[in-house]
N, C-alpha and C. Protein backbone atom coordinates (compact mmCIF):
# COMPACT_ATOMS: atom_id res chain seq x y z
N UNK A 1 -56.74 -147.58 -13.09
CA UNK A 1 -55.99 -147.44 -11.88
C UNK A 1 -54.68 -146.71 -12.15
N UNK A 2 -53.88 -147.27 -13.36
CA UNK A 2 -52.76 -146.73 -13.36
C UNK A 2 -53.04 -144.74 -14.10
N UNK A 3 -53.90 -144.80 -14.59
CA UNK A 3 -54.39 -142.98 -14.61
C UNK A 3 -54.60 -142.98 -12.98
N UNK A 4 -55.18 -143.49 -12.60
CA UNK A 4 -55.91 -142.52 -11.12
C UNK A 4 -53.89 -142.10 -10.60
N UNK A 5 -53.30 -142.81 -10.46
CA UNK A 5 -51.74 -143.14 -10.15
C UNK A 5 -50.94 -142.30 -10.52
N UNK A 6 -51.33 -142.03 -11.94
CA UNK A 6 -50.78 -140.61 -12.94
C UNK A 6 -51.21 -139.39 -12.38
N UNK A 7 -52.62 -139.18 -11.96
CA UNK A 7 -53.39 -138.13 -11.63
C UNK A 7 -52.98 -138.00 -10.55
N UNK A 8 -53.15 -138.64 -8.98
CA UNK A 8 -52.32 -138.43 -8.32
C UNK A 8 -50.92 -137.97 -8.16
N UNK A 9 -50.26 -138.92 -8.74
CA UNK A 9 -48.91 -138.17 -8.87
C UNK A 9 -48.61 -136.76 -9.25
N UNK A 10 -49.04 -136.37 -10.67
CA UNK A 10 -49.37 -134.98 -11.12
C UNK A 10 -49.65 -133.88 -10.14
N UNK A 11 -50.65 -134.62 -9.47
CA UNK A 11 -51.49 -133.48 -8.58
C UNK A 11 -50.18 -133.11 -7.26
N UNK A 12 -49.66 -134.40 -6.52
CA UNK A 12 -48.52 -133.86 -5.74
C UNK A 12 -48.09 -133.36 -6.03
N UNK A 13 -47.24 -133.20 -7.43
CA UNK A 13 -46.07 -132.95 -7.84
C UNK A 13 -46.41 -130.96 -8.14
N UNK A 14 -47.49 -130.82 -8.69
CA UNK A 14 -48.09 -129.52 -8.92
C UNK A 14 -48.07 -128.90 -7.67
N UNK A 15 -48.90 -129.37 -6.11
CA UNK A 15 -49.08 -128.79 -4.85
C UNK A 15 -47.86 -128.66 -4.22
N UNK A 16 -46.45 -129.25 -4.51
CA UNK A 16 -45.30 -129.33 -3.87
C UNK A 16 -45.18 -128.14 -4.93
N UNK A 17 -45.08 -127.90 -6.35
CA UNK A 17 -44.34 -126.59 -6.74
C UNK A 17 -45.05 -125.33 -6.50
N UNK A 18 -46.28 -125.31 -6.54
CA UNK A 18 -46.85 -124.05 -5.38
C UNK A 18 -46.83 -124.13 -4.34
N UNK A 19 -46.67 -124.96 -3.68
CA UNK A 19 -45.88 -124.72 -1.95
C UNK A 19 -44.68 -123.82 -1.97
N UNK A 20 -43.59 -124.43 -2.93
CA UNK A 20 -42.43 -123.88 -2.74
C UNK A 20 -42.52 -122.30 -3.28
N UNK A 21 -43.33 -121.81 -3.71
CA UNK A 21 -43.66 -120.45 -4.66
C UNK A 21 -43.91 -119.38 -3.77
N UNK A 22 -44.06 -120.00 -2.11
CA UNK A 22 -44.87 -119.28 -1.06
C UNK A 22 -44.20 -117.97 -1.41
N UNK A 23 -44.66 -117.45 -0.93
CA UNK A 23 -44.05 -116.11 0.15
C UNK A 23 -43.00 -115.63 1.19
N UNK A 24 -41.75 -115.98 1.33
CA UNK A 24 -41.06 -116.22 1.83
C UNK A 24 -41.25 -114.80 3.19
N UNK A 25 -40.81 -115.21 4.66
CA UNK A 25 -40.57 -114.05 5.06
C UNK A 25 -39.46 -113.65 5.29
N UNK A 26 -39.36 -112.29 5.33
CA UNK A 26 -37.91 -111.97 5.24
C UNK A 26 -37.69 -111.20 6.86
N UNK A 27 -36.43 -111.91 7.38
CA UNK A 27 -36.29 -111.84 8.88
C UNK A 27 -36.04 -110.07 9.25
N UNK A 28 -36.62 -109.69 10.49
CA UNK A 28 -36.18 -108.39 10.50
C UNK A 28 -35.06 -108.22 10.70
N UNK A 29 -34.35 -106.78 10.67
CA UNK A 29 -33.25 -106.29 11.19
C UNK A 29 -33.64 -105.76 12.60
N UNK A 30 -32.27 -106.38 13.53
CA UNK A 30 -32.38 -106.17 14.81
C UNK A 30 -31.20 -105.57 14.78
N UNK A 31 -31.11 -104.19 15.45
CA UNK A 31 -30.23 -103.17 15.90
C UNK A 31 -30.17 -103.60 17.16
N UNK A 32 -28.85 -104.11 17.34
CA UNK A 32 -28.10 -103.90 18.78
C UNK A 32 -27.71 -102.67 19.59
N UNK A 33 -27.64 -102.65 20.76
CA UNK A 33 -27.09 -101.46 21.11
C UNK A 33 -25.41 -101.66 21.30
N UNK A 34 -24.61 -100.36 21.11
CA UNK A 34 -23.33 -100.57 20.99
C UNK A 34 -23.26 -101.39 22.17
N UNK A 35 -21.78 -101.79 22.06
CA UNK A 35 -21.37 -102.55 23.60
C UNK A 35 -19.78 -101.67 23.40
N UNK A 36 -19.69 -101.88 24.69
CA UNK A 36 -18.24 -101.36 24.80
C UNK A 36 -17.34 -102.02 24.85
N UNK A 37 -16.18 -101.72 24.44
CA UNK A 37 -14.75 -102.22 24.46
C UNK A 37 -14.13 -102.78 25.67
N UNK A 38 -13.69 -104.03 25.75
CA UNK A 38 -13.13 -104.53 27.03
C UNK A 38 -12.06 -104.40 26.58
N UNK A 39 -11.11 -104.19 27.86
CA UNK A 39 -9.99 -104.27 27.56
C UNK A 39 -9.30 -105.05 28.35
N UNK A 40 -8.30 -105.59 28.24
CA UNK A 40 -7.72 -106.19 29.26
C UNK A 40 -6.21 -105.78 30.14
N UNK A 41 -6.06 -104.95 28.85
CA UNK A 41 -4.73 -103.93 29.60
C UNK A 41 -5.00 -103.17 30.68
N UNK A 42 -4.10 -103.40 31.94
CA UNK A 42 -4.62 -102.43 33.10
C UNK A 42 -3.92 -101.09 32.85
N UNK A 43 -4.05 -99.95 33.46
CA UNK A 43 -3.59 -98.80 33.46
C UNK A 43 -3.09 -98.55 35.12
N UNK A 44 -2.07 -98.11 35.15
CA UNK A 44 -1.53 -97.86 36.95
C UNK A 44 -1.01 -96.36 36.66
N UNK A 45 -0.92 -96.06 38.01
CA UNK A 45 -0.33 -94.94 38.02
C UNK A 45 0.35 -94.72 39.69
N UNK A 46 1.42 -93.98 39.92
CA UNK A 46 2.26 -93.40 40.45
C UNK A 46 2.12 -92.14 41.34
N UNK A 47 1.98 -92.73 42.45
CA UNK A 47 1.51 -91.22 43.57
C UNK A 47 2.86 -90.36 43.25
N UNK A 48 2.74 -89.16 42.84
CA UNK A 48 3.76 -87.85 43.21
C UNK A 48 3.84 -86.89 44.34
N UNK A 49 3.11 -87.26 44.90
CA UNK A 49 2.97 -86.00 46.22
C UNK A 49 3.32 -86.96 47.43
N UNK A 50 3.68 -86.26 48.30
CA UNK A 50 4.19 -86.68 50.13
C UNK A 50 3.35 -88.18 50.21
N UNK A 51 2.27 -87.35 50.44
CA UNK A 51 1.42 -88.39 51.09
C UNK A 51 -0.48 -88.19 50.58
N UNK A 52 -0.96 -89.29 49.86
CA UNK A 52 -2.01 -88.71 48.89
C UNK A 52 -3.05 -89.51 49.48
N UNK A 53 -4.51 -88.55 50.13
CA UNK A 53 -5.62 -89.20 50.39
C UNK A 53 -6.27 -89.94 49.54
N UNK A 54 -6.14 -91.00 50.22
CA UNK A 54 -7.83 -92.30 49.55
C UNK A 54 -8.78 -91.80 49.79
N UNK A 55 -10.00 -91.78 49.34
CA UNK A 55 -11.39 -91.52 49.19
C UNK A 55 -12.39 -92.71 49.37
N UNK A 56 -13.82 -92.26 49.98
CA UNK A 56 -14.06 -93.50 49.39
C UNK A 56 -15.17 -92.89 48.25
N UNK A 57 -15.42 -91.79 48.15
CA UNK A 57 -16.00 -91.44 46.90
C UNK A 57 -14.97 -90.40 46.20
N UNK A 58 -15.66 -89.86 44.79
CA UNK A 58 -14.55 -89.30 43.96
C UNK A 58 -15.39 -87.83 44.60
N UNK A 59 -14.96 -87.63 45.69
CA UNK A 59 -15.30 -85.79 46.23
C UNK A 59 -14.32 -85.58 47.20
N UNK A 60 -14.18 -84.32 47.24
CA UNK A 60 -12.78 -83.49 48.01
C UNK A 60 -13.41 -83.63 49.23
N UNK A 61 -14.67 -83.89 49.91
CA UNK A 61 -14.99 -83.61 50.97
C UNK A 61 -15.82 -85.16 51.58
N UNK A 62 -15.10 -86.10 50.97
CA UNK A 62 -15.76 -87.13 51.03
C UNK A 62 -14.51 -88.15 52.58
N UNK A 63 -15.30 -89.13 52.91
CA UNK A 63 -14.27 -89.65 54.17
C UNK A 63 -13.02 -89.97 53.65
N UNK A 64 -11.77 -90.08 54.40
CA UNK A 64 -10.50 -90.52 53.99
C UNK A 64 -10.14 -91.85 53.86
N UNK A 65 -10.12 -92.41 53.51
CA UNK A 65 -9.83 -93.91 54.09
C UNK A 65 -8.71 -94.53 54.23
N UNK A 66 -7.52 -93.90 53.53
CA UNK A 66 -6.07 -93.96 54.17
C UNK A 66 -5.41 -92.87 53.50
N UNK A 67 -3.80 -93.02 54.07
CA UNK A 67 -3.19 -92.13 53.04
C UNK A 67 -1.96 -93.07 52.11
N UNK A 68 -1.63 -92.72 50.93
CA UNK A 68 -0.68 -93.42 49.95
C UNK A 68 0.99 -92.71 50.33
N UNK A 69 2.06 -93.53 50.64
CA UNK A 69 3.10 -92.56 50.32
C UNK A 69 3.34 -92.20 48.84
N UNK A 70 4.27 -91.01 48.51
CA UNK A 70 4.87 -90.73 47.20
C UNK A 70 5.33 -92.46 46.65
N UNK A 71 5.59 -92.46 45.06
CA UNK A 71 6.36 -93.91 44.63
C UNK A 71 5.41 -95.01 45.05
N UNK A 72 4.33 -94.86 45.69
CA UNK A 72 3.35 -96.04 45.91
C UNK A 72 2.58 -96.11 44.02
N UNK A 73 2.69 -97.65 44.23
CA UNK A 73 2.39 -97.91 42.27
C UNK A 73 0.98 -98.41 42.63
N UNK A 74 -0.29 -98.04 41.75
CA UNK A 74 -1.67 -98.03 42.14
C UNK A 74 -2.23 -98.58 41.05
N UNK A 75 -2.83 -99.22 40.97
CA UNK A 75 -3.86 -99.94 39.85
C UNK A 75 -4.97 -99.51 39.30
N UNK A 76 -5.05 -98.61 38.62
CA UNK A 76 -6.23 -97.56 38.15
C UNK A 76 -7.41 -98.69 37.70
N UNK A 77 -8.60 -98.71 38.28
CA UNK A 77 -9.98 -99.26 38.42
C UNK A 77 -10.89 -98.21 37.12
N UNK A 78 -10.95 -96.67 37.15
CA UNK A 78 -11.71 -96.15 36.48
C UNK A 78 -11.81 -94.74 37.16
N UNK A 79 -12.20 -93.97 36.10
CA UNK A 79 -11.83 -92.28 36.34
C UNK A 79 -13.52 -91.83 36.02
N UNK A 80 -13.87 -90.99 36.82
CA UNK A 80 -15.06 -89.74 36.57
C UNK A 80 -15.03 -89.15 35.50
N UNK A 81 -15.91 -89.14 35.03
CA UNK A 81 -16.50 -88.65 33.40
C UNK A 81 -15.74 -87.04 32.86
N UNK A 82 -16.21 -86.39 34.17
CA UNK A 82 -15.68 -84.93 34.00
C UNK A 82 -14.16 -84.68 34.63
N UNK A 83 -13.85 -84.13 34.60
CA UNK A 83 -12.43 -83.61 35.50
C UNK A 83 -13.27 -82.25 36.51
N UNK A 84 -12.61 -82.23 37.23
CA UNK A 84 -12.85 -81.48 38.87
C UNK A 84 -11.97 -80.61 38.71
N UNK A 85 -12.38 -79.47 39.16
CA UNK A 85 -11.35 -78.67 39.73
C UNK A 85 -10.99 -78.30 41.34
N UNK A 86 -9.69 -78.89 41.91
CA UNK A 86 -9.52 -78.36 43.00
C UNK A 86 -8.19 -77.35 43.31
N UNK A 87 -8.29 -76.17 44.02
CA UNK A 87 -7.10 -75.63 44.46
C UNK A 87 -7.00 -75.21 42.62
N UNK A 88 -7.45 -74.83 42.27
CA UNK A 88 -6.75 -74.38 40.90
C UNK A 88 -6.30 -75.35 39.87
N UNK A 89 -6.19 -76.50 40.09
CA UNK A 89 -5.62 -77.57 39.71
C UNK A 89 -7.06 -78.36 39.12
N UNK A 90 -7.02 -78.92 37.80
CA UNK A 90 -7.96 -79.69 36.91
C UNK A 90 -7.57 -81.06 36.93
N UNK A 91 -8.24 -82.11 37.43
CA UNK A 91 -7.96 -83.32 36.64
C UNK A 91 -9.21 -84.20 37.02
N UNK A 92 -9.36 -85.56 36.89
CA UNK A 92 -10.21 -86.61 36.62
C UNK A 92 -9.75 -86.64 38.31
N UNK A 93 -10.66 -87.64 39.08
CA UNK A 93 -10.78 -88.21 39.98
C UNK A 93 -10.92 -89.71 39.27
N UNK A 94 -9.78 -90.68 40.79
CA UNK A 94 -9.69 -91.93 39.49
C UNK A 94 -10.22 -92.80 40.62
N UNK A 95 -10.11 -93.80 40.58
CA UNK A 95 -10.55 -95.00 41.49
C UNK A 95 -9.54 -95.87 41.35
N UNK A 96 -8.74 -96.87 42.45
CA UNK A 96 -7.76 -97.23 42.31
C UNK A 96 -7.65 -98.27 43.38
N UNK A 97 -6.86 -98.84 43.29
CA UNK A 97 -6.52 -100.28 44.24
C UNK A 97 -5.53 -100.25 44.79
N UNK A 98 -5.05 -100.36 45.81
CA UNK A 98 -3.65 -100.70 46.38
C UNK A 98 -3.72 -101.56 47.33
N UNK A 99 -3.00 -102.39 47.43
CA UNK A 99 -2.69 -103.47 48.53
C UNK A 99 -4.18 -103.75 49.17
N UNK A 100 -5.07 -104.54 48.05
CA UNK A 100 -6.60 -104.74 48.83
C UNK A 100 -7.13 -103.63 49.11
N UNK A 101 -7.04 -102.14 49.58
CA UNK A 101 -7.99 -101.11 49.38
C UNK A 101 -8.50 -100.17 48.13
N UNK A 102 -10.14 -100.09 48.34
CA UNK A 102 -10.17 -99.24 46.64
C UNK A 102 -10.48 -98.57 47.15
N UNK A 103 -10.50 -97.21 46.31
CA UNK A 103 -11.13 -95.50 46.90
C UNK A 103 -10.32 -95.19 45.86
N UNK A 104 -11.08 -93.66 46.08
CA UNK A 104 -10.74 -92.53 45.08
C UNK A 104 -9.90 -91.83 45.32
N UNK A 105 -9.17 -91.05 44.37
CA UNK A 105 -7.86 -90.04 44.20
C UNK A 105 -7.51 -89.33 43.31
N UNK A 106 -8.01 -87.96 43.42
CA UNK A 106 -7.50 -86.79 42.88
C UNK A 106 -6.12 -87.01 41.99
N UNK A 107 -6.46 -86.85 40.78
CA UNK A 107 -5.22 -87.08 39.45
C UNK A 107 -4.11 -86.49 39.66
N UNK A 108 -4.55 -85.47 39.84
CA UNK A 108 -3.08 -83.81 39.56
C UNK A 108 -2.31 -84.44 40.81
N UNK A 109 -2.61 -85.89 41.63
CA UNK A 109 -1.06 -85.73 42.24
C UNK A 109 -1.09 -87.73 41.63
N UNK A 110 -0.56 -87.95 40.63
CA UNK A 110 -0.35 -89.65 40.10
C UNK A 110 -0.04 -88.59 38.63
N UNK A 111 1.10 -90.18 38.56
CA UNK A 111 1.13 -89.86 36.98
C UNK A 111 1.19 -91.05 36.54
N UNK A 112 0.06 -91.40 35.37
CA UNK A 112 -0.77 -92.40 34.70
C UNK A 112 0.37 -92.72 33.80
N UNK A 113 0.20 -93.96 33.70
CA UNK A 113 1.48 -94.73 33.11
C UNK A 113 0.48 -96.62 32.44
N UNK A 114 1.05 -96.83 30.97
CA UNK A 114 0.10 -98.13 30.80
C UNK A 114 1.02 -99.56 30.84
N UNK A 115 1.49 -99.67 31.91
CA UNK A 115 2.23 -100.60 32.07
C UNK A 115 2.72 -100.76 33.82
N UNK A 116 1.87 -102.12 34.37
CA UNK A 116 2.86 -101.89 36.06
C UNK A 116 4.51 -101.55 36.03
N UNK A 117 5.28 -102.44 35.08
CA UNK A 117 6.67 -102.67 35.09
C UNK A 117 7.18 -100.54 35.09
N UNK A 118 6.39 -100.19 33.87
CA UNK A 118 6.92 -99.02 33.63
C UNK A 118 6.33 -97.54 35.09
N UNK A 119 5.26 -98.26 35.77
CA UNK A 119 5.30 -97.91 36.96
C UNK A 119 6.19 -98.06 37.99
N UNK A 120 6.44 -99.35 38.13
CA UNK A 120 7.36 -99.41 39.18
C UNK A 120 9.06 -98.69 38.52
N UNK A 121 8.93 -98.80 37.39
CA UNK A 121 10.57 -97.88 37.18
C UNK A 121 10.15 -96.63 37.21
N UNK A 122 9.44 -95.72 37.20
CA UNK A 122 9.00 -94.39 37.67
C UNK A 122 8.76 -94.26 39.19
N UNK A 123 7.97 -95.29 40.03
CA UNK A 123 8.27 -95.45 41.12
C UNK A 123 9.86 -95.25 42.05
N UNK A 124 10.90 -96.08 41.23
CA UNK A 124 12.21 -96.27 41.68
C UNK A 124 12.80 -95.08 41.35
N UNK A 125 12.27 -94.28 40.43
CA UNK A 125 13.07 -92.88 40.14
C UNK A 125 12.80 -91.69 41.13
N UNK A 126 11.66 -91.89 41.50
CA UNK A 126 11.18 -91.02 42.48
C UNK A 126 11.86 -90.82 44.09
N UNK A 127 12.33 -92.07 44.40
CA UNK A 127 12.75 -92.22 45.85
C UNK A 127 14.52 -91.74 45.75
């Protein structure tokens, strides 16, 4: 009995160290796709002209949806990939917020600034 006990034992002890001998698998590599950068800093900018049409898309011929005075401080939302040319004049079309309305606005009349505070003191210089 106490062999059969030995033999047994042996025999576990052997099937547990070729168990552990397996084959291990080795996990794939998974490529993510980039992600983009959040940011949390807003960007504003500063109407320079009289009086500057809202959009509600980023096109020169698109509906108006109000107008901005000069020194109005705007909360830049996000700009068009390409820059536009209108009247001779090149810039981004941006998207922007003011007082609860969003729409679009032709760059070449704002000047982009990364700070509200440092908006509104460019604002106050203007008037």
């Amino acid at each position: 009995m106490a062999k059969s006990l030995l033999f047994l034992g042996c025999l576990l002890l052997l099937l547990t160290a070729l168990g552990s001998c397996a084959r291990r698998q080795v996990a794939e590599r998974i490529e993510l796709p980039p992600t983009p950068v959040l940011s949390v800093r807003s960007t504003w900018a500063v109407v320079t002209s009289p009086f500057l049409r809202v959009r509600d898309e980023p096109l020169a011929k698109a509906a108006v949806l109000a107008h901005i005075r000069r020194g109005a401080v705007l909360e830049v939302l996000s700009h068009t990939d390409r820059k536009e040319e209108l009247e001779q004049i090149s810039s981004y079309w941006y998207q922007v917020s003011y007082e609860g309305l969003r729409g679009w606005v032709f760059g070449a009349f704002l000047e982009i600034v990364d700070s509200k505070a440092r908006a509104e003191s460019l604002a106050a210089e203007l008037d």
